[in-house]
N, C-alpha and C. Protein backbone atom coordinates (compact mmCIF):
# COMPACT_ATOMS: atom_id res chain seq x y z
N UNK A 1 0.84 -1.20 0.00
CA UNK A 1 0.00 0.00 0.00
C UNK A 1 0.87 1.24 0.00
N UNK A 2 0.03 2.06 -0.66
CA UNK A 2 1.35 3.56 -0.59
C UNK A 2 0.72 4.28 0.28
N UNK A 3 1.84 5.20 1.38
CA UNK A 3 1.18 5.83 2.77
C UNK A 3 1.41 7.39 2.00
N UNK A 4 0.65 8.51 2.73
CA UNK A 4 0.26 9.96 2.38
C UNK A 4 0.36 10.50 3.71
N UNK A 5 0.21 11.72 3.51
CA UNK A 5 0.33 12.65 4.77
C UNK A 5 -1.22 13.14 4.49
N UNK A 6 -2.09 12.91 5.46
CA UNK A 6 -3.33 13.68 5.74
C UNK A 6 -3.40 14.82 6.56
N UNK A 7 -3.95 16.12 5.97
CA UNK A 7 -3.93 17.65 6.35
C UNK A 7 -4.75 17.51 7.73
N UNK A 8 -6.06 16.61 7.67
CA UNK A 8 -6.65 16.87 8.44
C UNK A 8 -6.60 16.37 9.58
N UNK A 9 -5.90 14.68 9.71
CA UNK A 9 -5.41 14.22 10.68
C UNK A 9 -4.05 14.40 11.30
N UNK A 10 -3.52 15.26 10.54
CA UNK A 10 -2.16 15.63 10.63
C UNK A 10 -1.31 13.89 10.87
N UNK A 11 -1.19 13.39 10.42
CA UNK A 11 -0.59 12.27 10.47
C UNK A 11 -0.31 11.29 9.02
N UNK A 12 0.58 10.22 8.82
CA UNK A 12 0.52 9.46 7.84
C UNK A 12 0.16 8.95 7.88
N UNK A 13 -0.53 8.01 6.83
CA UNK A 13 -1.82 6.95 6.79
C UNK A 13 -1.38 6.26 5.30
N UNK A 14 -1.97 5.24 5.37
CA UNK A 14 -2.55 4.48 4.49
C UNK A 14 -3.07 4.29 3.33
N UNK A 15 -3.26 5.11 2.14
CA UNK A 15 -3.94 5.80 1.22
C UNK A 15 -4.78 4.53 0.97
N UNK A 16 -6.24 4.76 0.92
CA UNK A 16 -7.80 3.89 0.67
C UNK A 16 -7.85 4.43 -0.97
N UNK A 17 -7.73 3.11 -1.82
CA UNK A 17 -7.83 3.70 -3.38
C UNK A 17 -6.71 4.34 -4.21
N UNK A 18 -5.71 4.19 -3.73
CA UNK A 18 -4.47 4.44 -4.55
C UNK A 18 -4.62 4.50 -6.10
N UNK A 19 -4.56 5.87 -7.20
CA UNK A 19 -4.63 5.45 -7.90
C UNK A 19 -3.46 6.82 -8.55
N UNK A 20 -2.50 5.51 -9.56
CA UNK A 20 -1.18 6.58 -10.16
C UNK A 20 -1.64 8.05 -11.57
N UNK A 21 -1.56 8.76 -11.30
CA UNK A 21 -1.81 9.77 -11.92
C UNK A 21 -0.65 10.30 -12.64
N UNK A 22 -0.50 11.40 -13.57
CA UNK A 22 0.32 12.19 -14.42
C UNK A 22 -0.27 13.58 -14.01
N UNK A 23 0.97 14.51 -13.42
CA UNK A 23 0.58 16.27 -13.10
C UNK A 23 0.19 17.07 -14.72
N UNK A 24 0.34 18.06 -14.17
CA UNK A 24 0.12 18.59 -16.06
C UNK A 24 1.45 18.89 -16.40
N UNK A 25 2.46 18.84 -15.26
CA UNK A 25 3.70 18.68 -15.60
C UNK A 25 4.29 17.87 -16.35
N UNK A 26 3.85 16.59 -15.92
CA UNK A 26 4.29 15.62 -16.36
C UNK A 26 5.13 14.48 -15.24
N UNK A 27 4.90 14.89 -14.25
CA UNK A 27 5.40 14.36 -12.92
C UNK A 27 4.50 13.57 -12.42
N UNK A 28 5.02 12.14 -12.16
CA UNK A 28 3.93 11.15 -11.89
C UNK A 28 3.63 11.24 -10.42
N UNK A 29 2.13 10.96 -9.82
CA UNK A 29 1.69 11.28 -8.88
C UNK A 29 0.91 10.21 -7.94
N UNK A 30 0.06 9.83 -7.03
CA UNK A 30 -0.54 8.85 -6.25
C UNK A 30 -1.83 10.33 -5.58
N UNK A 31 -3.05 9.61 -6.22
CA UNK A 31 -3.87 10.20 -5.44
C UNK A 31 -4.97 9.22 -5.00
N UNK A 32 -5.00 9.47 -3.68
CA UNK A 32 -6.18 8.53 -2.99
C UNK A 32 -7.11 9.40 -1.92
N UNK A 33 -7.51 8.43 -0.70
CA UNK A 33 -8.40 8.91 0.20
C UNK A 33 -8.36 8.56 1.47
N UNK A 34 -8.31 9.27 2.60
CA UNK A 34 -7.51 9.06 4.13
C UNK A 34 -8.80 7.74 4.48
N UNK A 35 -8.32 7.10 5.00
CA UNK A 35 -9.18 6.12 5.47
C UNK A 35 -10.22 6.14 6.67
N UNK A 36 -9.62 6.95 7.42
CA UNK A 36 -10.15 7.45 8.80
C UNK A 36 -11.41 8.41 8.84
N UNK A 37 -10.64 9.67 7.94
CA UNK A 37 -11.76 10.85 7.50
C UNK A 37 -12.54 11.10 6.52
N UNK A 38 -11.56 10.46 5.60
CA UNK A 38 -12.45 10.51 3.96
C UNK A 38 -11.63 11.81 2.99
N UNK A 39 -10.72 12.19 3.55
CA UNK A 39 -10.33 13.71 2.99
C UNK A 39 -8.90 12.94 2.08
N UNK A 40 -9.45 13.90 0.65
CA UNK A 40 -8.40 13.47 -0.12
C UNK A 40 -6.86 13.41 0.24
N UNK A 41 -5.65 12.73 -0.29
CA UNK A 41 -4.56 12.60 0.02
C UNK A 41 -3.91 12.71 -0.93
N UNK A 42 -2.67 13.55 -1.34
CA UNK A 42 -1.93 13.04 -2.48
C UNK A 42 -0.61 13.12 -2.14
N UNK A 43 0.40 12.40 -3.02
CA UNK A 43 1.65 12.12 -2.86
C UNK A 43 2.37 12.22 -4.53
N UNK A 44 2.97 12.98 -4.45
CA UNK A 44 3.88 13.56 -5.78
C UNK A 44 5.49 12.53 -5.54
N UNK A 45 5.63 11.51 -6.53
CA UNK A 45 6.63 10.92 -6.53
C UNK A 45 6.52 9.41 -7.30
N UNK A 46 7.20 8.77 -7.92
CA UNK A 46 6.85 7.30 -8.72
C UNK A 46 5.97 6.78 -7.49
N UNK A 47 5.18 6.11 -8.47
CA UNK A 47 4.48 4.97 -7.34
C UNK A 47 4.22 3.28 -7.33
């Protein structure tokens, strides 16, 4: 599983739904959903 930093729990977690994305940069990305709260998560880096 790939872990994220959640804003709202202030803590790292778990990302629920991991799914690899492309920025408009062109920089590959991981965006999912905190498991706890529901509040989006993302992580900028290969995944």
């Amino acid at each position: 599983m790939t872990t994220g930093y959640c804003v709202k729990c202030r803590t790292k977690r778990e990302m629920k739904d991991p799914k690899s994305i492309t920025m408009k940069n062109g920089r590959p990305a991981t965006k999912g959903t905190c498991p706890t709260c529901g509040t989006k998560m993302f992580r900028i880096g290969k995944t």
